[in-house]
Structures are given as C-alpha cells and as structure tokens.
Protein backbone atom coordinates (compact mmCIF):
# COMPACT_ATOMS: atom_id res chain seq x y z
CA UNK A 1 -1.33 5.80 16.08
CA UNK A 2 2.08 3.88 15.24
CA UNK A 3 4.79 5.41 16.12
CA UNK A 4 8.22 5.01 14.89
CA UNK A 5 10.96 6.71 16.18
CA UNK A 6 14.33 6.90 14.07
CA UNK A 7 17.99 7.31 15.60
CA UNK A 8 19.62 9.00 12.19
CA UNK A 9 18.66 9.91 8.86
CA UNK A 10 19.39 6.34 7.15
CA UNK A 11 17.15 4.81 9.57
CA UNK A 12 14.20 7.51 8.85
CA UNK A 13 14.29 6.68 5.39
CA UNK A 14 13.84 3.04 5.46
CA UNK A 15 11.15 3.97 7.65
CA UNK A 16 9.40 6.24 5.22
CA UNK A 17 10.39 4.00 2.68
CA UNK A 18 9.13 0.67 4.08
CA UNK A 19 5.62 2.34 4.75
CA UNK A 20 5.49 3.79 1.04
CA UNK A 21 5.68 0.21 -0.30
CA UNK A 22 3.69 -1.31 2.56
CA UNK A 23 0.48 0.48 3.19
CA UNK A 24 0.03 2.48 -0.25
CA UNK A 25 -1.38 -0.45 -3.14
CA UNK A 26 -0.99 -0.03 -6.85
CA UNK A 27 -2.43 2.80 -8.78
CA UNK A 28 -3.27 4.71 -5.91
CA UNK A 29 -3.68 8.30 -5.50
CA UNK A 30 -1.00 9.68 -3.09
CA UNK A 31 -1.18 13.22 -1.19
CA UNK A 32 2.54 14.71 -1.55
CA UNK A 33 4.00 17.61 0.34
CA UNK A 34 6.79 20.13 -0.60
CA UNK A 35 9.40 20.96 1.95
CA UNK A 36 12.61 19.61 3.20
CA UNK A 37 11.66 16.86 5.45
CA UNK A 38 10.42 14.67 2.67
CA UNK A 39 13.54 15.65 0.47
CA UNK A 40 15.26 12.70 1.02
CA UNK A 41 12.28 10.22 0.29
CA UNK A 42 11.65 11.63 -2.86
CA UNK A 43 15.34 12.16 -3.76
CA UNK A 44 15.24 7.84 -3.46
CA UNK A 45 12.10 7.79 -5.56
CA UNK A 46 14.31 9.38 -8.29
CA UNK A 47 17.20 7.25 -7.57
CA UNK A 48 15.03 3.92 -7.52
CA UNK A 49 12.42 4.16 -9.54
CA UNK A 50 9.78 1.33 -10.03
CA UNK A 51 6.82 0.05 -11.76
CA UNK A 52 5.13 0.64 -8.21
CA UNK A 53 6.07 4.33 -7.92
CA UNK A 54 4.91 4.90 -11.75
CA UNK A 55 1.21 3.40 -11.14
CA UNK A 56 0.54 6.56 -8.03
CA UNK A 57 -1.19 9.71 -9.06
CA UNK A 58 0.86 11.80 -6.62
CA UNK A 59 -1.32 14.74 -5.73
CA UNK A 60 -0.24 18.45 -4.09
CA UNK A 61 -1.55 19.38 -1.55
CA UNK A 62 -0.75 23.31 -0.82
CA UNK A 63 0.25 26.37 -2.91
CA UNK A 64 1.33 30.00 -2.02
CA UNK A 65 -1.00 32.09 -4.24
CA UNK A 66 1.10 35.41 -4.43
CA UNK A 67 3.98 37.45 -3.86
CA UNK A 68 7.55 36.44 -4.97
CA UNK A 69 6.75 32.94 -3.76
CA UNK A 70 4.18 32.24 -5.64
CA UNK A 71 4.32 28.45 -6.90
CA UNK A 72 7.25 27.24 -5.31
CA UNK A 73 5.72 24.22 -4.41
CA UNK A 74 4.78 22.98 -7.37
CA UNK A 75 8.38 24.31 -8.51
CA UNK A 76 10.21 21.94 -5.73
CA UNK A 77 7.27 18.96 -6.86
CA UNK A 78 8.47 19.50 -10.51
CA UNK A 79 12.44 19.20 -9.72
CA UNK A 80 12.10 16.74 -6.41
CA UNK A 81 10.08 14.45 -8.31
CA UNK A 82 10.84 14.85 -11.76
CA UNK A 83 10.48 11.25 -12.96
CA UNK A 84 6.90 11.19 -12.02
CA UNK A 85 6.18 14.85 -13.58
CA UNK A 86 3.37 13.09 -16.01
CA UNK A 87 1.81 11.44 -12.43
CA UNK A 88 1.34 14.38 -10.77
CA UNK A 89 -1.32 16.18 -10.02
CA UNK A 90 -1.04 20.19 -9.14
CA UNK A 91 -3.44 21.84 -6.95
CA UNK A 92 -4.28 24.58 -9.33
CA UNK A 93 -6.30 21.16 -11.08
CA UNK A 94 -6.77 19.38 -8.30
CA UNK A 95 -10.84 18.32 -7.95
CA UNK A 96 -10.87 15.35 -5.51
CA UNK A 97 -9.03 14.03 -2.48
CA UNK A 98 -6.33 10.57 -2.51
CA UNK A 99 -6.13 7.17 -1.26
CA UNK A 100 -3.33 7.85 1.03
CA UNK A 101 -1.28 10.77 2.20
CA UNK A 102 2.12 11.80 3.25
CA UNK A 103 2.15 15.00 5.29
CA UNK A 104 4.56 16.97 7.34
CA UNK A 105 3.79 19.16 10.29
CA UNK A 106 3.69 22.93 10.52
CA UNK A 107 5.42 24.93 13.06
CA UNK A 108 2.20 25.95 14.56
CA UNK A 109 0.41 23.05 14.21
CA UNK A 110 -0.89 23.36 10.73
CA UNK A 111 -1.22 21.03 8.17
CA UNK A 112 -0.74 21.92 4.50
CA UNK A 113 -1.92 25.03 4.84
CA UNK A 114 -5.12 24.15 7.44
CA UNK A 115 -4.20 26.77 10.00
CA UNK A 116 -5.12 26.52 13.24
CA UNK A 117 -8.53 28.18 13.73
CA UNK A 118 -10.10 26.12 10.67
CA UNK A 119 -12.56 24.05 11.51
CA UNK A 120 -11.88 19.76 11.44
CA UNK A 121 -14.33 19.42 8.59
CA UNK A 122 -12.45 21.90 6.14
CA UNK A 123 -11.94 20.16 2.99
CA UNK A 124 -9.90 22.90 0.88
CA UNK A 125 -9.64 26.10 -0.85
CA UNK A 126 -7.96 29.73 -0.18
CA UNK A 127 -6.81 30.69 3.47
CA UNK A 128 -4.75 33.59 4.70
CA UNK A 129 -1.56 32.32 6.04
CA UNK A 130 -1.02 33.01 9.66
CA UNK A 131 1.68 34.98 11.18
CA UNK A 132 3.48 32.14 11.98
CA UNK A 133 3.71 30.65 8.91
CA UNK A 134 4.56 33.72 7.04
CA UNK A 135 7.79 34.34 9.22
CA UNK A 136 8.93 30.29 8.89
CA UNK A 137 8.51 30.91 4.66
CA UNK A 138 9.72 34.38 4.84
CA UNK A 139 6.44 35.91 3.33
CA UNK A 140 4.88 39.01 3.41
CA UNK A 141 1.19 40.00 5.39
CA UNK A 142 -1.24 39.39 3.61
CA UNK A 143 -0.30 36.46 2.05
CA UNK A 144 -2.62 33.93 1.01
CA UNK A 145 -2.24 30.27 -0.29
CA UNK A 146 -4.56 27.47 -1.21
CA UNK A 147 -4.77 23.88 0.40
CA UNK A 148 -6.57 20.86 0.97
CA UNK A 149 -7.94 19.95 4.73
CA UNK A 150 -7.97 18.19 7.44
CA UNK A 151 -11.10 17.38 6.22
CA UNK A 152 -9.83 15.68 2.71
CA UNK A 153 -7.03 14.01 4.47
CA UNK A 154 -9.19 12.30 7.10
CA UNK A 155 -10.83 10.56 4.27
CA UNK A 156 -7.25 8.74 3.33
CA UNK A 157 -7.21 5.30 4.56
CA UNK A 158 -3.80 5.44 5.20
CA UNK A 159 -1.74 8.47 6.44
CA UNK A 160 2.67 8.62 7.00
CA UNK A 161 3.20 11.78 9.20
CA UNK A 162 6.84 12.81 8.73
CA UNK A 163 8.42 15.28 11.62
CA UNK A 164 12.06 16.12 12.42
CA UNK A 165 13.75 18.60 15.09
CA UNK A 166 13.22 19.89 17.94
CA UNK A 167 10.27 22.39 16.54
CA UNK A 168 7.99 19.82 15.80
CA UNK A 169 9.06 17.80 18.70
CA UNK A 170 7.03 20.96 20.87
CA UNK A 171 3.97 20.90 18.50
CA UNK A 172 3.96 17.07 18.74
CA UNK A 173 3.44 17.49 22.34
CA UNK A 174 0.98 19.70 23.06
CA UNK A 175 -0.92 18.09 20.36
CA UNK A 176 -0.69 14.72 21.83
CA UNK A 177 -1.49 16.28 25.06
CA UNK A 178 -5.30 17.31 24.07
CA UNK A 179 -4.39 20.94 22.05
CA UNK A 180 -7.10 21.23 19.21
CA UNK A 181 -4.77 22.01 16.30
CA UNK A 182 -5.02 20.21 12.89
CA UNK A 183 -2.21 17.89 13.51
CA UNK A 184 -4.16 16.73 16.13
CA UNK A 185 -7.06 15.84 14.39
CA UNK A 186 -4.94 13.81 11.64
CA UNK A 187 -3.09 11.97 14.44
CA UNK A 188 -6.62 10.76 16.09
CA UNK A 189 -7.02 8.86 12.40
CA UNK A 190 -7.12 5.07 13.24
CA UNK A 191 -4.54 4.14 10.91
CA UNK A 192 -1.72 6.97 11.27
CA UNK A 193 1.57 6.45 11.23
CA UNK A 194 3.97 8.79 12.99
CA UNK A 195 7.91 8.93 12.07
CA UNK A 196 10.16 10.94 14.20
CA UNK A 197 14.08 11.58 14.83
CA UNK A 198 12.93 12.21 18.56
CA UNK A 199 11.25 10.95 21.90
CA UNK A 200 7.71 12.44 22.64
C-alpha cells in the first residue's frame, strides 16, 4: 500500500489529482463514488476538463434502492460530474467491473455498499444496509441498496482510496491492525493507494 498523507485540502487534491492522471491510461473504465469526500476532485474535473477525462467510462458503483432516498447517487453523479454525463455509466445498467477505481471508506468499514459480514469474493447485487449505515445516510430499517464488491474492485489494477476525519481515521486502524472488514481486503491489493488528511 502507498500511503500519502495530506496536511490541508489543497494538498489532498493534487494528491488525488496527480494519481488520476498517473496510474489511470486512456479510455479506461473508472469506478466513481458519490459522497462528499470526492466532491472536490470532481468539482476540478468540471473546472478542467480534458481530452484525458473525456476518453474514461466512469462507472457507479452503489445505489439506495428505496425510500425517499432513492437514487441520490446517481442524482449527485449527474450534477458533480455533469460534463461527463454521456461517459457515465449508472448501476441500474451496469454489467461488468472497471480498469481502475476510486473509493471512499464507510463508517463501519464498508465499501460501496459491501457491508461488513459479506464475504471477500462478493462481486455485486442487492444488500440490506446495516444499522450503521442507515443512521450516517439518515435512512429508514429496512432499507436496501445495490452495489458492486469487494470482489469486482479487487479485479482493478489500480485502486485511489480517499479518507478524511477523524471517523475514518478509527476504521483505518483497526483495519490495518488485522480486523476482517471490506476496507481491509481492498487495502491488501498490491497496488493501492491510500490518501489521508491524518496520521495512522
């Protein structure tokens, strides 16, 4: 695992950026997460746009299924990377795996939406959210969502791991320190790279 550890914002983003244009090649297919930590790279995808970024297929990776969330990550895809609408590719047509992934980390652990409990090998498909989860995205029990896995993003040859705060800091750690969680699994890939605001 590389690990790259960031002091401020400006700093995270050249990282994230940097790794983008260095390890992902042309015409690519590119897992993409929704969520707030990758805000800011996409927001500079928008604001720089290149004949690089316009060759990926950028592909989603998770979905809530129901319930008044229902498609909000494909709604955040459509606005965060709006330039690239005619690149992407939404789950609800999704039928094989990428070249490379971006991911974040969950608050338990999970990744997408591979909760904890899901085997390594799980490549996809409909799981119940976990308690967890459902109080972080303010959702109702049941609620369930769909998702690639571990399992699909292992296949990647090249994975960028974003995490920020002092949340993911915790999960970091126990995963690093033998836990069997999914973002443990996708950090024992042999060419991971981790970028972090914080010490582990």
């Amino acid at each position: 695992m590389r690990l790259q550890i960031c002091k401020d914002e400006s700093e995270w983003l050249d990282a994230s950026w940097d790794w983008l244009h260095s390890e992902v090649k042309t015409s690519q297919r590119l897992f993409v997460p929704a969520g707030g930590t990758p805000s800011p790279l996409f927001r500079r995808w928008s604001e720089h746009p290149s004949s690089f970024l316009h060759s990926l297929q950028l592909v989603q990776i998770d979905e809530i299924l129901h319930g008044h969330k229902s498609g909000i990550f494909r709604q955040f895809l459509e606005t965060e990377l709006a330039p690239f609408h005619s690149q992407m590719e939404f789950i609800s047509n999704a039928d094989r795996g990428a070249d490379a992934a971006i991911l974040g980390v969950g608050i338990n652990g999970h990744v997408a939406f591979h909760e904890p409990g899901l085997p390594r090998d799980f490549t996809g498909g409909c799981v119940r959210l976990s308690a967890e989860t459902l109080d972080y995205l303010h959702l109702q029990d049941p609620t369930w969502g769909v998702t690639y896995g571990v399992g699909s993003f292992l296949r990647c040859e090249r994975i960028l791991v974003l995490a920020k705060g002092e949340r993911k800091r915790r999960i970091l750690k126990l995963a690093l320190g033998g836990a069997e969680l999914p973002i443990s699994w996708i950090l024992e890939h042999p060419k991971v790279t981790l970028i972090t605001d914080f010490e582990i």
